[in-house]
C-alpha atoms as a PDB file:
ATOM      1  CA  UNK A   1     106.306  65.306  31.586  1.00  0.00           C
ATOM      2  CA  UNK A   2     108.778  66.324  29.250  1.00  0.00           C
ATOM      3  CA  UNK A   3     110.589  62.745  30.011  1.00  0.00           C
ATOM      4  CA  UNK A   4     107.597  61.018  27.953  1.00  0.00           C
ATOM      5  CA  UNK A   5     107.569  63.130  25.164  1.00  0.00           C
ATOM      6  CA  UNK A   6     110.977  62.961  24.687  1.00  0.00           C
ATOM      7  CA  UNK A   7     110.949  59.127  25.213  1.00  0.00           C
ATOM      8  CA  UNK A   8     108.186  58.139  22.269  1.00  0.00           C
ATOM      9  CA  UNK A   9     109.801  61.059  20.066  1.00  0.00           C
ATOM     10  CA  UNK A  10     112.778  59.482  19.859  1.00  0.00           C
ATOM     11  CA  UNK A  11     111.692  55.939  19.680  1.00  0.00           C
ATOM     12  CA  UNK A  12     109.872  57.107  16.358  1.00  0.00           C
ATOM     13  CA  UNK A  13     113.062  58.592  15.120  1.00  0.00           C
ATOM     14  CA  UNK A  14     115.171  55.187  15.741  1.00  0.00           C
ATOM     15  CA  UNK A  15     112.180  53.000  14.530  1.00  0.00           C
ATOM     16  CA  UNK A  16     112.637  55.186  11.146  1.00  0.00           C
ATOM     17  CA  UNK A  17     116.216  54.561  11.655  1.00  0.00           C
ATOM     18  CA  UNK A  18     116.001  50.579  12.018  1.00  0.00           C
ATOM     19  CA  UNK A  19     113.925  50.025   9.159  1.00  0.00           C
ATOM     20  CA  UNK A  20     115.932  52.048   6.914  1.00  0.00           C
ATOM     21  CA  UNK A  21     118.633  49.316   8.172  1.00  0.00           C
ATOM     22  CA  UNK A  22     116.374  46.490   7.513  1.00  0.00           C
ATOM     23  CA  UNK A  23     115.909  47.292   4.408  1.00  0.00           C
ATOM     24  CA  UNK A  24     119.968  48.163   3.622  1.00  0.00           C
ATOM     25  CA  UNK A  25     118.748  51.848   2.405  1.00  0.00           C
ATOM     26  CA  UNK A  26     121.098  54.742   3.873  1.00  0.00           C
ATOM     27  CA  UNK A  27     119.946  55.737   7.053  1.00  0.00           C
ATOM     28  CA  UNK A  28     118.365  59.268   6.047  1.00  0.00           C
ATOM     29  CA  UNK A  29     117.293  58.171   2.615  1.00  0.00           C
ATOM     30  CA  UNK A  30     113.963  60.201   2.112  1.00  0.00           C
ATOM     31  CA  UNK A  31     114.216  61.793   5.852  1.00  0.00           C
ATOM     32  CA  UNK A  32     110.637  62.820   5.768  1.00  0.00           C
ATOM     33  CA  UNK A  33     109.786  59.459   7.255  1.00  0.00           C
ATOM     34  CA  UNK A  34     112.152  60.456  10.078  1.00  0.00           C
ATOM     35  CA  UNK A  35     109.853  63.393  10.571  1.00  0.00           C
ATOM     36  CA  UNK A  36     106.687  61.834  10.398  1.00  0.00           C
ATOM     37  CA  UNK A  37     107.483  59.240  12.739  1.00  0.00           C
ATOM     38  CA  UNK A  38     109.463  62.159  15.058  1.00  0.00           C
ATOM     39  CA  UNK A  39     106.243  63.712  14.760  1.00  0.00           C
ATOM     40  CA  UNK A  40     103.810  60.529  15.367  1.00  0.00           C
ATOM     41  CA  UNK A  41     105.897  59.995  18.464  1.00  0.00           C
ATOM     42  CA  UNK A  42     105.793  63.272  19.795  1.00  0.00           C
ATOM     43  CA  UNK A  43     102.046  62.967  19.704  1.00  0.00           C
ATOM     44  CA  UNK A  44     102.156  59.726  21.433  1.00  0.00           C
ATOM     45  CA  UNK A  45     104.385  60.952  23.970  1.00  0.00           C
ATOM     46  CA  UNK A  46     102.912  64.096  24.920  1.00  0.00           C
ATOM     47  CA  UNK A  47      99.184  62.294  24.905  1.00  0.00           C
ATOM     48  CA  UNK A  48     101.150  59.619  27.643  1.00  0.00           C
ATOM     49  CA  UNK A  49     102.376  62.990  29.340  1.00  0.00           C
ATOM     50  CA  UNK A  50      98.657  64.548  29.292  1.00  0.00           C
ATOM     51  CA  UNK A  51      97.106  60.603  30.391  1.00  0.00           C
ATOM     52  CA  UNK A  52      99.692  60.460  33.654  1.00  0.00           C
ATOM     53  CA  UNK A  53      98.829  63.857  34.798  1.00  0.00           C
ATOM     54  CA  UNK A  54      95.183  63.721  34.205  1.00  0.00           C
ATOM     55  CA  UNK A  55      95.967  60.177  36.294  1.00  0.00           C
ATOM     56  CA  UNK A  56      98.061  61.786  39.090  1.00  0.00           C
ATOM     57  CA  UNK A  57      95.110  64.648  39.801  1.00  0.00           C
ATOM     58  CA  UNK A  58      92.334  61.799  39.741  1.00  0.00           C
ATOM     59  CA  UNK A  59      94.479  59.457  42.060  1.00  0.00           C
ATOM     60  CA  UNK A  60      94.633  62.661  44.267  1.00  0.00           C
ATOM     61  CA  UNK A  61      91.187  63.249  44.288  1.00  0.00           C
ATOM     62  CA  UNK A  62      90.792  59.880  45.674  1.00  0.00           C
ATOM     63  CA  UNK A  63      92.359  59.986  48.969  1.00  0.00           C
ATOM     64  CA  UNK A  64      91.072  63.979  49.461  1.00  0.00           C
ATOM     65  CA  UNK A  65      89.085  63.615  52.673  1.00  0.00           C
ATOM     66  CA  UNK A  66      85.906  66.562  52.069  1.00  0.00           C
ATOM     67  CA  UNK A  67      85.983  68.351  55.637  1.00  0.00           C
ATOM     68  CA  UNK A  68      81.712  68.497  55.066  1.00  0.00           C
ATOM     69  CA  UNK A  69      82.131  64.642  54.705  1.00  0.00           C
ATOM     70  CA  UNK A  70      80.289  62.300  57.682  1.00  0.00           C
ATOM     71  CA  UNK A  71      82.986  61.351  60.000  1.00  0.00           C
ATOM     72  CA  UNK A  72      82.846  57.440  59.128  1.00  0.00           C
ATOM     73  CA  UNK A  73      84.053  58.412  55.902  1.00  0.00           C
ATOM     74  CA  UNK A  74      86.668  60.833  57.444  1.00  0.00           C
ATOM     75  CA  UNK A  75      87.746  57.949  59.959  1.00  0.00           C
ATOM     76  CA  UNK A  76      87.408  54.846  56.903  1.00  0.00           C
ATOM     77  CA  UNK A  77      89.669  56.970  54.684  1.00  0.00           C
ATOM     78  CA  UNK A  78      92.370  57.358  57.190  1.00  0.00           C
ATOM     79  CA  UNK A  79      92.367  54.198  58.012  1.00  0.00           C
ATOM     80  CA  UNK A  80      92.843  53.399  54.418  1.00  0.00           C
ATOM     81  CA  UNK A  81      95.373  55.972  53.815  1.00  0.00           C
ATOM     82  CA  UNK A  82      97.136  54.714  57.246  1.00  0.00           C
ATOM     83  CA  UNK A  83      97.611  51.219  55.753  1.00  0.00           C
ATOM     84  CA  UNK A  84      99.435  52.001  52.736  1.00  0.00           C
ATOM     85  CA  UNK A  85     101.859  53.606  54.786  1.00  0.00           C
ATOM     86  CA  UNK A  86     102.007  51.074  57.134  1.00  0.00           C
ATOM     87  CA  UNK A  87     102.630  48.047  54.225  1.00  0.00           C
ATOM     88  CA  UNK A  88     104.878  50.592  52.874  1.00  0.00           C
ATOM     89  CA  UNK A  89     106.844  50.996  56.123  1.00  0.00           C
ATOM     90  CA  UNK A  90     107.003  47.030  56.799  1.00  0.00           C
ATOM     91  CA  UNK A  91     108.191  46.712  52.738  1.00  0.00           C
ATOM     92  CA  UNK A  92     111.359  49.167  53.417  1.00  0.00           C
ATOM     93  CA  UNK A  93     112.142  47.815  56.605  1.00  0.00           C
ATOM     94  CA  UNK A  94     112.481  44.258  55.787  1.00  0.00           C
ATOM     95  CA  UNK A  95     115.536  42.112  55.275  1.00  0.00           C
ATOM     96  CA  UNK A  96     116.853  41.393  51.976  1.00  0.00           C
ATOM     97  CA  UNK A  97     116.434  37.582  51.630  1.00  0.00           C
ATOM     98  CA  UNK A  98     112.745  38.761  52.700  1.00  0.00           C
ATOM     99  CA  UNK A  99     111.951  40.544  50.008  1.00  0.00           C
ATOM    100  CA  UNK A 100     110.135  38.928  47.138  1.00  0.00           C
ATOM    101  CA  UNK A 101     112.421  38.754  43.349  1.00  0.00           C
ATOM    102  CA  UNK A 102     110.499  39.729  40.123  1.00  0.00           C
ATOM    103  CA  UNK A 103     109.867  36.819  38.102  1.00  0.00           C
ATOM    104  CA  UNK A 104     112.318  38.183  35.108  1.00  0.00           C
ATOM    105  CA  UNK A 105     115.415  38.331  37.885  1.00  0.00           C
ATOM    106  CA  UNK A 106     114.654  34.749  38.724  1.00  0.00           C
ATOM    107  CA  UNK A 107     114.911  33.730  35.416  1.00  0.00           C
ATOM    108  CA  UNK A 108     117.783  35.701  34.738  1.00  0.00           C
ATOM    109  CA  UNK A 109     119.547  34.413  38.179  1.00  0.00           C
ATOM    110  CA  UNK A 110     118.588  31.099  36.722  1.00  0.00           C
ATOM    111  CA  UNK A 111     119.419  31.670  33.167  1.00  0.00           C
ATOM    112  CA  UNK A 112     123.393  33.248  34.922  1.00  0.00           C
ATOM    113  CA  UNK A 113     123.488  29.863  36.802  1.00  0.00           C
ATOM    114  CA  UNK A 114     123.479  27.386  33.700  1.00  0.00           C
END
């Protein structure tokens, strides 16, 4: 995903940015720590890219039913498969003072309040 690598490239270019700042240098004084940190984050990000595909196939692999499989199996991963959609289904269709509030927006509704 070209969204990741973009993502930790960048964040290596501003972290070579902000400590140029912390230290009260000018911001591209000796830019080839801009590049190596561009660079270190582009290896990051596109080794995040690889792990979240390599984690989307696997997850996939999961719920593949084998058609040579014994038919419990066939009937226990269904089942499995048709719960998830069903908690899904209840989640979306449930009324908005229902639905549960990350703990960080509580403490920023509280934090707003005072």
């Amino acid at each position: 995903m070209l969204r990741t690598v973009v993502w930790w490239s960048v964040g290596g270019f501003l972290s070579a940015t902000y400590s140029r700042v912390l230290m009260r240098l000018p911001l591209f004084y000796k830019p080839q720590l801009h590049v190596a940190l561009t660079g270190l984050g582009y290896c990051i990000g596109s080794y995040c890219s690889d792990t979240e595909d390599r984690f989307n196939v696997w997850f996939n692999h999961i719920y593949e039913v084998p058609e040579d499989a014994p038919l419990w199996i066939q009937k226990k991963l269904k089942a499995r498969i048709d719960k998830v959609d069903l908690l899904n289904k209840i989640a979306e269709d449930l009324p908005e003072e229902m639905k549960m509030t990350p703990y960080w927006e509580k403490r920023l509704e509280a934090a707003s309040r005072n």
